[in-house]
N, C-alpha and C. Protein backbone atom coordinates (compact mmCIF):
# COMPACT_ATOMS: atom_id res chain seq x y z
N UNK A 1 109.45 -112.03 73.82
CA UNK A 1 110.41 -112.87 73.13
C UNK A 1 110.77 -112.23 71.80
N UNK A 2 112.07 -112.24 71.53
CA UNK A 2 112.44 -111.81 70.10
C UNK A 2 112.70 -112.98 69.01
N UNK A 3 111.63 -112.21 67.97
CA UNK A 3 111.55 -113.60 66.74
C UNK A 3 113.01 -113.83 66.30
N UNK A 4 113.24 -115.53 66.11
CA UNK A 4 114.35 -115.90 65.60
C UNK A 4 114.40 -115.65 64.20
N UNK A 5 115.87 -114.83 64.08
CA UNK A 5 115.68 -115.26 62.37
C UNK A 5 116.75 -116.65 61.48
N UNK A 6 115.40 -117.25 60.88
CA UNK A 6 116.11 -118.27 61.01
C UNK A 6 116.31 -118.80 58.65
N UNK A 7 117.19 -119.62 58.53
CA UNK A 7 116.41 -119.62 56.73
C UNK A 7 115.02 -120.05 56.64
N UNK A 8 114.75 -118.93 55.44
CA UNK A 8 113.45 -118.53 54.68
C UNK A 8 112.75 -120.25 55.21
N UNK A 9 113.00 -121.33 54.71
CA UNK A 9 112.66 -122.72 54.32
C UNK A 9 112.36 -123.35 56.11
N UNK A 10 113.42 -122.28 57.07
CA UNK A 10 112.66 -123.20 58.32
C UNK A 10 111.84 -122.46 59.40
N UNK A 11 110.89 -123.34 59.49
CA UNK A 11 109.83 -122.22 60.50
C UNK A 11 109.81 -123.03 62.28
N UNK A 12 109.42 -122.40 62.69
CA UNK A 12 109.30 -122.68 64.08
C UNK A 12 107.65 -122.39 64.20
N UNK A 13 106.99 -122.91 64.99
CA UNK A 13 105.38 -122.81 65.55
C UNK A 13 105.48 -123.87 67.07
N UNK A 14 104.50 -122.84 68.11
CA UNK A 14 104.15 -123.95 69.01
C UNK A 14 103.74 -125.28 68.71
N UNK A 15 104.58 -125.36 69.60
CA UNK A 15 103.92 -127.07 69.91
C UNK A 15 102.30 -127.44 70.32
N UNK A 16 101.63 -128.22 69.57
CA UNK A 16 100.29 -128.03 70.02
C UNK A 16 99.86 -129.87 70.83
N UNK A 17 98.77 -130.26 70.94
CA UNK A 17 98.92 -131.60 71.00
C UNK A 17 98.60 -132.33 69.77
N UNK A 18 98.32 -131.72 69.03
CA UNK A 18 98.49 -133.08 67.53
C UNK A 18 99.36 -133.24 67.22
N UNK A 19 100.68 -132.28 67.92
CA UNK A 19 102.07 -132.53 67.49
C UNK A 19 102.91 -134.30 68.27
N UNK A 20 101.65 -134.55 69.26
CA UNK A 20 102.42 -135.44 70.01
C UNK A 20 103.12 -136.29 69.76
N UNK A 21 102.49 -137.46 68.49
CA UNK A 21 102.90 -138.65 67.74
C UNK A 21 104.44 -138.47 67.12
N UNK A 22 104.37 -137.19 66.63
CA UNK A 22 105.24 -137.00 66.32
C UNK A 22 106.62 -136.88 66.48
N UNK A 23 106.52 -135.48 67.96
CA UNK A 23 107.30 -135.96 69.33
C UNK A 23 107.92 -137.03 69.93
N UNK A 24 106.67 -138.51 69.95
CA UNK A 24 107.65 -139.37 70.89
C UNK A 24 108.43 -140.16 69.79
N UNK A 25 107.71 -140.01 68.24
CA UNK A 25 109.14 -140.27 67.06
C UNK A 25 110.47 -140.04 67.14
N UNK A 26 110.20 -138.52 67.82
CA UNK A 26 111.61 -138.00 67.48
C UNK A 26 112.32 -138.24 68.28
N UNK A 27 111.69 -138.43 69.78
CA UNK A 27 112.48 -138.86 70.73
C UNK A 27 112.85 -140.10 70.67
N UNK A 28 112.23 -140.99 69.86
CA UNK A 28 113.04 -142.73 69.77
C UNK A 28 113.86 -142.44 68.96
N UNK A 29 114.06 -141.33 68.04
CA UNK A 29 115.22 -141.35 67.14
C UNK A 29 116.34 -140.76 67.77
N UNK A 30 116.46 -140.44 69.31
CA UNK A 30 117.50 -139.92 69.64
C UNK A 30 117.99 -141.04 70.90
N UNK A 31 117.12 -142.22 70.63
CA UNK A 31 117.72 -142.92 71.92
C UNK A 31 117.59 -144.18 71.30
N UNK A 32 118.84 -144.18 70.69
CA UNK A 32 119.15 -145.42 69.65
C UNK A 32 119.52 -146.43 70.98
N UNK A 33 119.88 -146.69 72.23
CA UNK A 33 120.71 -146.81 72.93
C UNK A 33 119.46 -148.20 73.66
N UNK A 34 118.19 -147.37 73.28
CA UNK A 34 116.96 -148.34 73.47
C UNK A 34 117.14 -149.58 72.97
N UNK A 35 117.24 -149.66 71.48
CA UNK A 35 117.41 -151.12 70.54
C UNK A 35 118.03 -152.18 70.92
N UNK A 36 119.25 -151.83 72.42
CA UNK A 36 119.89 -152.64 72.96
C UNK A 36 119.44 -153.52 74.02
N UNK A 37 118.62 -152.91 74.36
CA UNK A 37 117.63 -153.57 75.35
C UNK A 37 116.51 -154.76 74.78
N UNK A 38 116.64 -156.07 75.79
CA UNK A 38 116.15 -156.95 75.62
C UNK A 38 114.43 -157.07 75.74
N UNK A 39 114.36 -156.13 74.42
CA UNK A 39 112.63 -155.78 75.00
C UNK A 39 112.02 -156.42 73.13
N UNK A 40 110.61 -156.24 73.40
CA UNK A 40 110.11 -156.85 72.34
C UNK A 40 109.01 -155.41 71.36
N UNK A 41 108.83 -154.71 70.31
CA UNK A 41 108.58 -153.92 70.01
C UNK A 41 107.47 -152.90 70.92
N UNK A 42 106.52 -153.64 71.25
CA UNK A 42 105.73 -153.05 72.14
C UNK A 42 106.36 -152.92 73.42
N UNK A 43 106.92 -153.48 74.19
CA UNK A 43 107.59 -153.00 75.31
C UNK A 43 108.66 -151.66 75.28
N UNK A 44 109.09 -151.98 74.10
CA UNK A 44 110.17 -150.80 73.37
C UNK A 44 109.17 -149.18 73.71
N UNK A 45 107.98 -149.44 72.74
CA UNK A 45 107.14 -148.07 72.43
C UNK A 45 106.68 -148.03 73.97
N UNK A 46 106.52 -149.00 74.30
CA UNK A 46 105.71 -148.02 76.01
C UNK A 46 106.96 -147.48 76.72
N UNK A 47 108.23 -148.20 76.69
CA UNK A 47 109.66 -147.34 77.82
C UNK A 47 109.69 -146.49 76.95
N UNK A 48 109.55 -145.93 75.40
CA UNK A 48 109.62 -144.55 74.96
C UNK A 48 108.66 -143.52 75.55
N UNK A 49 107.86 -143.72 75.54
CA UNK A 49 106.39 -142.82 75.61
C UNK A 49 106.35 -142.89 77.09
N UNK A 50 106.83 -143.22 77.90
CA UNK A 50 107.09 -143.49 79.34
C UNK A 50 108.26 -141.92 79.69
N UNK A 51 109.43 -142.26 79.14
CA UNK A 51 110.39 -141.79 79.19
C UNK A 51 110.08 -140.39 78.28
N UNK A 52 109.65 -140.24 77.30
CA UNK A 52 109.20 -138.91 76.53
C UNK A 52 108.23 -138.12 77.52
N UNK A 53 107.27 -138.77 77.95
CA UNK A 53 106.09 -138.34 78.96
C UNK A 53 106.81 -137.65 80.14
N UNK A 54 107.96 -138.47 80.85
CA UNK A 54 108.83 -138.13 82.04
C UNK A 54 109.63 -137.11 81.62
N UNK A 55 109.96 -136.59 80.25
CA UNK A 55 111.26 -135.68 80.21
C UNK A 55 110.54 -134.12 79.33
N UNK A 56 109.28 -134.51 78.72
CA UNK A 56 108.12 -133.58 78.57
C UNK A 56 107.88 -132.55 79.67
N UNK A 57 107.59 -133.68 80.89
CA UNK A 57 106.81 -133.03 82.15
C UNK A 57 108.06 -132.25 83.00
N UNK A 58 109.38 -132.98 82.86
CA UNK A 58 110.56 -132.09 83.62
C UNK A 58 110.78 -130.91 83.03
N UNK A 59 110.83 -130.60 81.50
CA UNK A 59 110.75 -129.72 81.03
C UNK A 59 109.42 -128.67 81.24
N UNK A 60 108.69 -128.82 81.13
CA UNK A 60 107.52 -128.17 81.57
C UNK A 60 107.36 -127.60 83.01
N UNK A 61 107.58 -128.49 84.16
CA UNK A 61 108.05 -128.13 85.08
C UNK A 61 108.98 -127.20 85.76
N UNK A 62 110.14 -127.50 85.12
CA UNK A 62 111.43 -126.77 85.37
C UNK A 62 111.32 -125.13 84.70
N UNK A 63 110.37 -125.37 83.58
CA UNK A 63 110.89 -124.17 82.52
C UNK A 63 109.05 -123.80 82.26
N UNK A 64 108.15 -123.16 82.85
CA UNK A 64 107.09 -123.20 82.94
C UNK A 64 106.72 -121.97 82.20
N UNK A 65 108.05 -120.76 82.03
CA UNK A 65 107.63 -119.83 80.98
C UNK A 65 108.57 -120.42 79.39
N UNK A 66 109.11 -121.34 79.42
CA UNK A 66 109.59 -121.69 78.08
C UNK A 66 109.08 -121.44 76.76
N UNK A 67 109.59 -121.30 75.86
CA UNK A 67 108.74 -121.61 74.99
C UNK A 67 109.49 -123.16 73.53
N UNK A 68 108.39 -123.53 74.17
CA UNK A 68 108.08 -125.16 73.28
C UNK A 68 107.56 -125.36 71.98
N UNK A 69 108.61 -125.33 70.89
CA UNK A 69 108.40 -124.82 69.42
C UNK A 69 108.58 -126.43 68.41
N UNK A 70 108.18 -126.49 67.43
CA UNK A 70 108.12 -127.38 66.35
C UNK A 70 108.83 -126.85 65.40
N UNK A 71 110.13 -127.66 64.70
CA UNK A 71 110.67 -127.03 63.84
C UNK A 71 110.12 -127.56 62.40
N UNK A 72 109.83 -126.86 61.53
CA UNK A 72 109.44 -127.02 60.21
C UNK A 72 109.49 -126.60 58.91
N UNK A 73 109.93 -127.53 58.17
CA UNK A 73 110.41 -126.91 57.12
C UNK A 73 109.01 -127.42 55.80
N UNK A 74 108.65 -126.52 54.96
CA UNK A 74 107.94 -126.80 54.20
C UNK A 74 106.40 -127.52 54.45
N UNK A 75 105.98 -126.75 55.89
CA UNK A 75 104.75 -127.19 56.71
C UNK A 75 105.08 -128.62 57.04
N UNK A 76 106.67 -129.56 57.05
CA UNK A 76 106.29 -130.86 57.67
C UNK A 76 106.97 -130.64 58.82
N UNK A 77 106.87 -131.31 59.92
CA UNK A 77 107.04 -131.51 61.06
C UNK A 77 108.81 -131.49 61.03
N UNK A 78 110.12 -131.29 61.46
CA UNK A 78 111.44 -132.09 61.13
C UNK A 78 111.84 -131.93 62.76
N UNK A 79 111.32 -131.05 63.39
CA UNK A 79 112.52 -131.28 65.20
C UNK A 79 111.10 -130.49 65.99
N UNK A 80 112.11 -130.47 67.00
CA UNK A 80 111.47 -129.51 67.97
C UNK A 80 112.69 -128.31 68.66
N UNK A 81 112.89 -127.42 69.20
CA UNK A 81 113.60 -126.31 69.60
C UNK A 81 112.77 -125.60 71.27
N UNK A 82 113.47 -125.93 72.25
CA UNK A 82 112.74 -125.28 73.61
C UNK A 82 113.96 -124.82 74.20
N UNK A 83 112.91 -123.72 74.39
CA UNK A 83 114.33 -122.41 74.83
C UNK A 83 113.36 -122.17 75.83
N UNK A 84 114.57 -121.34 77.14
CA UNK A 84 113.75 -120.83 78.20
C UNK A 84 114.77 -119.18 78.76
N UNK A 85 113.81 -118.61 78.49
CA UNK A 85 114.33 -117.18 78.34
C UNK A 85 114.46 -116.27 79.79
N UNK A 86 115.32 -116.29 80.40
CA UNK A 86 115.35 -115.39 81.28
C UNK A 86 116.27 -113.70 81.54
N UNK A 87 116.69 -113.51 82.35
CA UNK A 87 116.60 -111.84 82.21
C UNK A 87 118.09 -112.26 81.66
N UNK A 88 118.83 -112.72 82.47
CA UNK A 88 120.61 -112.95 81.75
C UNK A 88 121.22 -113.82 81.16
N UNK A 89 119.81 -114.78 80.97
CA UNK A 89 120.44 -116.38 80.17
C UNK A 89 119.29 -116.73 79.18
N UNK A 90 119.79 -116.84 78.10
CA UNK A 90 118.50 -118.10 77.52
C UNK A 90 119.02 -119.51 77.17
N UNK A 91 118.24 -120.15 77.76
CA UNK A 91 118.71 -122.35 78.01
C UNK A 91 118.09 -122.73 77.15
N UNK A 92 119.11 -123.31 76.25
CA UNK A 92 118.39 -124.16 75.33
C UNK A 92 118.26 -125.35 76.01
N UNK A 93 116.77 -125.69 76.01
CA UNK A 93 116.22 -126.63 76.90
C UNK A 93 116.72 -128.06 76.20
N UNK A 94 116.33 -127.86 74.90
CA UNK A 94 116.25 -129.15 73.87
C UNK A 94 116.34 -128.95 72.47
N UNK A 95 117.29 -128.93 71.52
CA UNK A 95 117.06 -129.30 70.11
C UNK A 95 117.46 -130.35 69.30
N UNK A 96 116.26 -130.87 68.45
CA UNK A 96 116.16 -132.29 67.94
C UNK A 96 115.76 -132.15 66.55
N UNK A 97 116.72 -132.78 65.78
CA UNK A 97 115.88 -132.61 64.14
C UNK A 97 115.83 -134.67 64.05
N UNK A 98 115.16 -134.81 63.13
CA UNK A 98 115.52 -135.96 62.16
C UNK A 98 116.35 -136.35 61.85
N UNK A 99 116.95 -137.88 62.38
CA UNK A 99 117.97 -138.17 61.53
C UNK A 99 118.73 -137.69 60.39
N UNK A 100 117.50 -137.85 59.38
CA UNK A 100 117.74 -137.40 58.00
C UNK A 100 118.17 -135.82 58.03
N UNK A 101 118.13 -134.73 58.57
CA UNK A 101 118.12 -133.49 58.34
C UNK A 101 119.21 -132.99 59.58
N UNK A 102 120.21 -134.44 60.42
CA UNK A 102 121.44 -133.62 61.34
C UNK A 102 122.61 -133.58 60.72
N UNK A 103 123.28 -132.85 61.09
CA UNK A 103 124.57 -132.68 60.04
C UNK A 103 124.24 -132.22 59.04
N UNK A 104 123.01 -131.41 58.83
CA UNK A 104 122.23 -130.54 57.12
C UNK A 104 122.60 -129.17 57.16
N UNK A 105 123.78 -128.73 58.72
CA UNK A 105 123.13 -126.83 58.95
C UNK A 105 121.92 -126.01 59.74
N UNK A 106 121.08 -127.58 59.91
CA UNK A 106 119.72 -126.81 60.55
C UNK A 106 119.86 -126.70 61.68
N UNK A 107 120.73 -127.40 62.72
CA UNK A 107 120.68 -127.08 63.78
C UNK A 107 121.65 -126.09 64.18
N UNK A 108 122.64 -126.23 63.57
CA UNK A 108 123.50 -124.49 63.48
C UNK A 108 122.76 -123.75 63.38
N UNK A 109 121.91 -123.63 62.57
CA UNK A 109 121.40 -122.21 62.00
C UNK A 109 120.11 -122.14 62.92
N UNK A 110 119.55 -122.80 64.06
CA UNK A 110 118.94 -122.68 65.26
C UNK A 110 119.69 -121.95 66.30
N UNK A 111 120.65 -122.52 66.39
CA UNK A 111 121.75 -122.36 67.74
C UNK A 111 121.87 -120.74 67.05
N UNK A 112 122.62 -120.49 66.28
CA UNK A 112 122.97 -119.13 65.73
C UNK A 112 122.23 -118.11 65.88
N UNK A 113 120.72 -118.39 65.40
CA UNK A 113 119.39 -117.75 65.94
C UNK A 113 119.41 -117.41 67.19
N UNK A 114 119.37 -118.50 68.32
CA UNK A 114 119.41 -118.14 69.59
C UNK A 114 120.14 -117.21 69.96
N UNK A 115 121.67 -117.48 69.62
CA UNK A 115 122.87 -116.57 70.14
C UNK A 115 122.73 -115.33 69.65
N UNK A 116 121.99 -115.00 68.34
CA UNK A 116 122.37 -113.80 67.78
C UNK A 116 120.90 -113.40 68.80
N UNK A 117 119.81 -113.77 68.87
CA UNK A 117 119.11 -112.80 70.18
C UNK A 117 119.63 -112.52 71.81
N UNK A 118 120.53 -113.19 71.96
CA UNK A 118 121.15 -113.71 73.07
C UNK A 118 122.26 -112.39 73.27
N UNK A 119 122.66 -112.14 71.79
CA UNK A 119 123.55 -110.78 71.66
C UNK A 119 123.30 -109.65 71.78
N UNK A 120 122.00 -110.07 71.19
CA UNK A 120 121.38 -108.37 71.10
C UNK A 120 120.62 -107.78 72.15
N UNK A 121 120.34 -108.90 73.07
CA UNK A 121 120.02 -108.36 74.34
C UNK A 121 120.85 -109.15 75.74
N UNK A 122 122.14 -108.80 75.31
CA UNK A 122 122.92 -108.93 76.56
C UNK A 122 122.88 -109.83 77.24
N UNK A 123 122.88 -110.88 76.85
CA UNK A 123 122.67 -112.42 77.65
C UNK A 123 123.56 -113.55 77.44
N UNK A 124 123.82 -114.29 78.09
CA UNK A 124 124.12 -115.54 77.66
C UNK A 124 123.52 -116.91 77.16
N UNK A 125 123.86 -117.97 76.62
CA UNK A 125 123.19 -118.68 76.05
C UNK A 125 123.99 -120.11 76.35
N UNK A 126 123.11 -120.93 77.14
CA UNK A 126 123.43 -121.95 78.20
C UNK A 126 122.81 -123.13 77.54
N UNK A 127 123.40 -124.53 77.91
CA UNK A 127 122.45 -125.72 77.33
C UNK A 127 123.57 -126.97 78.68
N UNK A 128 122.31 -127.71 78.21
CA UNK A 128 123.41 -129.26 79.06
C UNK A 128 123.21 -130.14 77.64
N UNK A 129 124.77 -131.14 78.18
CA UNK A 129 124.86 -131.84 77.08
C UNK A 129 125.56 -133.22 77.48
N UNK A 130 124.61 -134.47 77.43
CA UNK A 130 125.61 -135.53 78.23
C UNK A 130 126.96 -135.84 77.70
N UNK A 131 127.23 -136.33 77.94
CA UNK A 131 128.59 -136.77 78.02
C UNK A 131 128.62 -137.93 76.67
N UNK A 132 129.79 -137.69 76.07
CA UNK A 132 129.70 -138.64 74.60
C UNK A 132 128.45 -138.07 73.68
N UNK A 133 127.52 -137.09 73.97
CA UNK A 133 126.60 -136.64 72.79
C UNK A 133 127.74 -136.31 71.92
N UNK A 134 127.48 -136.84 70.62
CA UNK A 134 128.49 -136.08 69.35
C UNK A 134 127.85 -134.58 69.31
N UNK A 135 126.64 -134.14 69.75
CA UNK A 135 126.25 -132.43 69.63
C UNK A 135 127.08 -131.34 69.97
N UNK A 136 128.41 -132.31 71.02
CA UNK A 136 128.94 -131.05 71.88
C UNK A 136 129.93 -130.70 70.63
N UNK A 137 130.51 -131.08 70.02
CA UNK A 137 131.37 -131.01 68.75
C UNK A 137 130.68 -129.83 68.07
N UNK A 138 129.63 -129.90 67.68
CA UNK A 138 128.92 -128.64 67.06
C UNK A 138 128.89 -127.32 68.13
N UNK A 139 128.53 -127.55 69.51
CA UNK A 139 128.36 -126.90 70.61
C UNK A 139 129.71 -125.64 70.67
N UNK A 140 130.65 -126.88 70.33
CA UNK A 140 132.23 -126.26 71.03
C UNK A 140 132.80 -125.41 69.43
N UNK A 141 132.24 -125.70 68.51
CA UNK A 141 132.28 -125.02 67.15
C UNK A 141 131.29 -123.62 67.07
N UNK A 142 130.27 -123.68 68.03
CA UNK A 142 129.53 -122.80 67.87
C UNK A 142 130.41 -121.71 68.77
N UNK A 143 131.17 -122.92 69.73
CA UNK A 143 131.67 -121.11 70.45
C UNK A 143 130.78 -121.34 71.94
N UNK A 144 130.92 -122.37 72.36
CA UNK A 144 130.39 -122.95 73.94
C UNK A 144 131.46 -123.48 74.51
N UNK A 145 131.26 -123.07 75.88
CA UNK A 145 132.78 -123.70 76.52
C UNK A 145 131.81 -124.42 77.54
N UNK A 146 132.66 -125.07 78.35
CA UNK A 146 132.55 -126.24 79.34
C UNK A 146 132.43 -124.69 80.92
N UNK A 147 131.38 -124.83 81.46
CA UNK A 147 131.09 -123.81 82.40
C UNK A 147 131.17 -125.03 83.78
N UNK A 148 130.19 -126.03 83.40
CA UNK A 148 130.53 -126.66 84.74
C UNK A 148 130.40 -128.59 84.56
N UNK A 149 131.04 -129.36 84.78
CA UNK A 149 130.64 -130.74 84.71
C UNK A 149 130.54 -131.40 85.97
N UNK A 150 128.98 -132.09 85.74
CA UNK A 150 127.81 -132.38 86.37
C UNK A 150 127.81 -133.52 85.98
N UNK A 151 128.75 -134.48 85.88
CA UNK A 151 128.96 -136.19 86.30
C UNK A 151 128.60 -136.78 84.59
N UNK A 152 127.27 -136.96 84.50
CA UNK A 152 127.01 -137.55 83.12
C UNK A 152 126.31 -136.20 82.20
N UNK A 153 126.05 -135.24 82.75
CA UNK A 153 126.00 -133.96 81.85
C UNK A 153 126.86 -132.85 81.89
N UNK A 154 127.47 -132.17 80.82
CA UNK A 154 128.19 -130.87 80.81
C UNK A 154 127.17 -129.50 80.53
N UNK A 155 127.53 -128.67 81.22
CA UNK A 155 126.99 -127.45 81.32
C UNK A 155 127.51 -126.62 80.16
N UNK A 156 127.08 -125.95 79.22
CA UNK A 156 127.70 -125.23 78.37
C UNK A 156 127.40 -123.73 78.10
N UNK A 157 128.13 -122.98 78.01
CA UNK A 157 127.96 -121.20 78.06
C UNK A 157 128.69 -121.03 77.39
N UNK A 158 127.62 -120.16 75.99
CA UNK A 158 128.18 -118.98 74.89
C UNK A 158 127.98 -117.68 75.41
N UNK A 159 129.06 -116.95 75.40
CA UNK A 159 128.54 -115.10 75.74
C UNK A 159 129.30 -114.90 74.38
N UNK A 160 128.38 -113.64 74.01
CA UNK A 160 129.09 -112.56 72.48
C UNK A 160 130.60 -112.28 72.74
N UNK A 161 130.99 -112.37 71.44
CA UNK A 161 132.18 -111.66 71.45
C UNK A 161 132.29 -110.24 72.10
């Protein structure tokens, strides 16, 4: 794997399991869509940790040489980044920051990372993205086009200039 270079201030490290708690945080912060549901707080945290557990293990599954990173800035915890590297593509499996820290540059300056290894060794750089995510807006700014649509997810492919 070729190290990302990414700003001085953000680091990447495996994912370990003390990272977990943290994890199914980040994943309730991306499925605001939960709060709508007629559930009561504890019912809420178990369909998260249900659903984090289920989309953990597909990833793991699917992408078994991936690599499954913690993004961090200033030794605190802020996203996670899973890329899965193969000979003519690397898939961004998943990237997630904090509320507080989207729309900051950090996830550009992830994506950019990827692509610029993605350049330098002749590859393309692939992700899915459902449908109505506001991410694809950044996606289609980064220079991702629409490769194939897959009902409630879009397929997306950057190749170098």
């Amino acid at each position: 794997m070729t190290a990302l270079t990414l700003p001085a201030q953000v680091v990447l490290r495996p994912v370990t399991g003390d990272d977990h708690e943290f994890l199914v945080g980040l994943y309730a912060s991306t499925r605001a869509d939960l709060a709508l549901l007629p559930l009561d707080e504890e019912q809420r945290d178990d369909l998260v940790r249900m659903q984090f557990h289920a989309q953990d293990l597909h990833y793991r599954q699917t992408s078994p040489n991936g690599s499954f990173d913690l993004v961090e800035i200033d030794g605190k915890p802020v996203g996670r980044l899973y890329v899965d590297r193969t000979v003519g593509d690397i898939r961004i499996i998943d990237v997630s920051l904090l509320p507080s820290l989207r729309a900051a540059g950090i996830g550009s300056a992830l994506i950019r990372a990827v692509q610029d290894e993605a350049a330098a060794t002749d590859r393309t750089v692939s992700l899915h993205v459902a449908m109505g995510n506001r991410a694809e807006v950044l996606y289609e700014r980064l220079g991702f086009r629409l490769s194939a649509d897959l009902g409630v997810y879009r397929l997306l492919e950057w190749r170098a200039p």
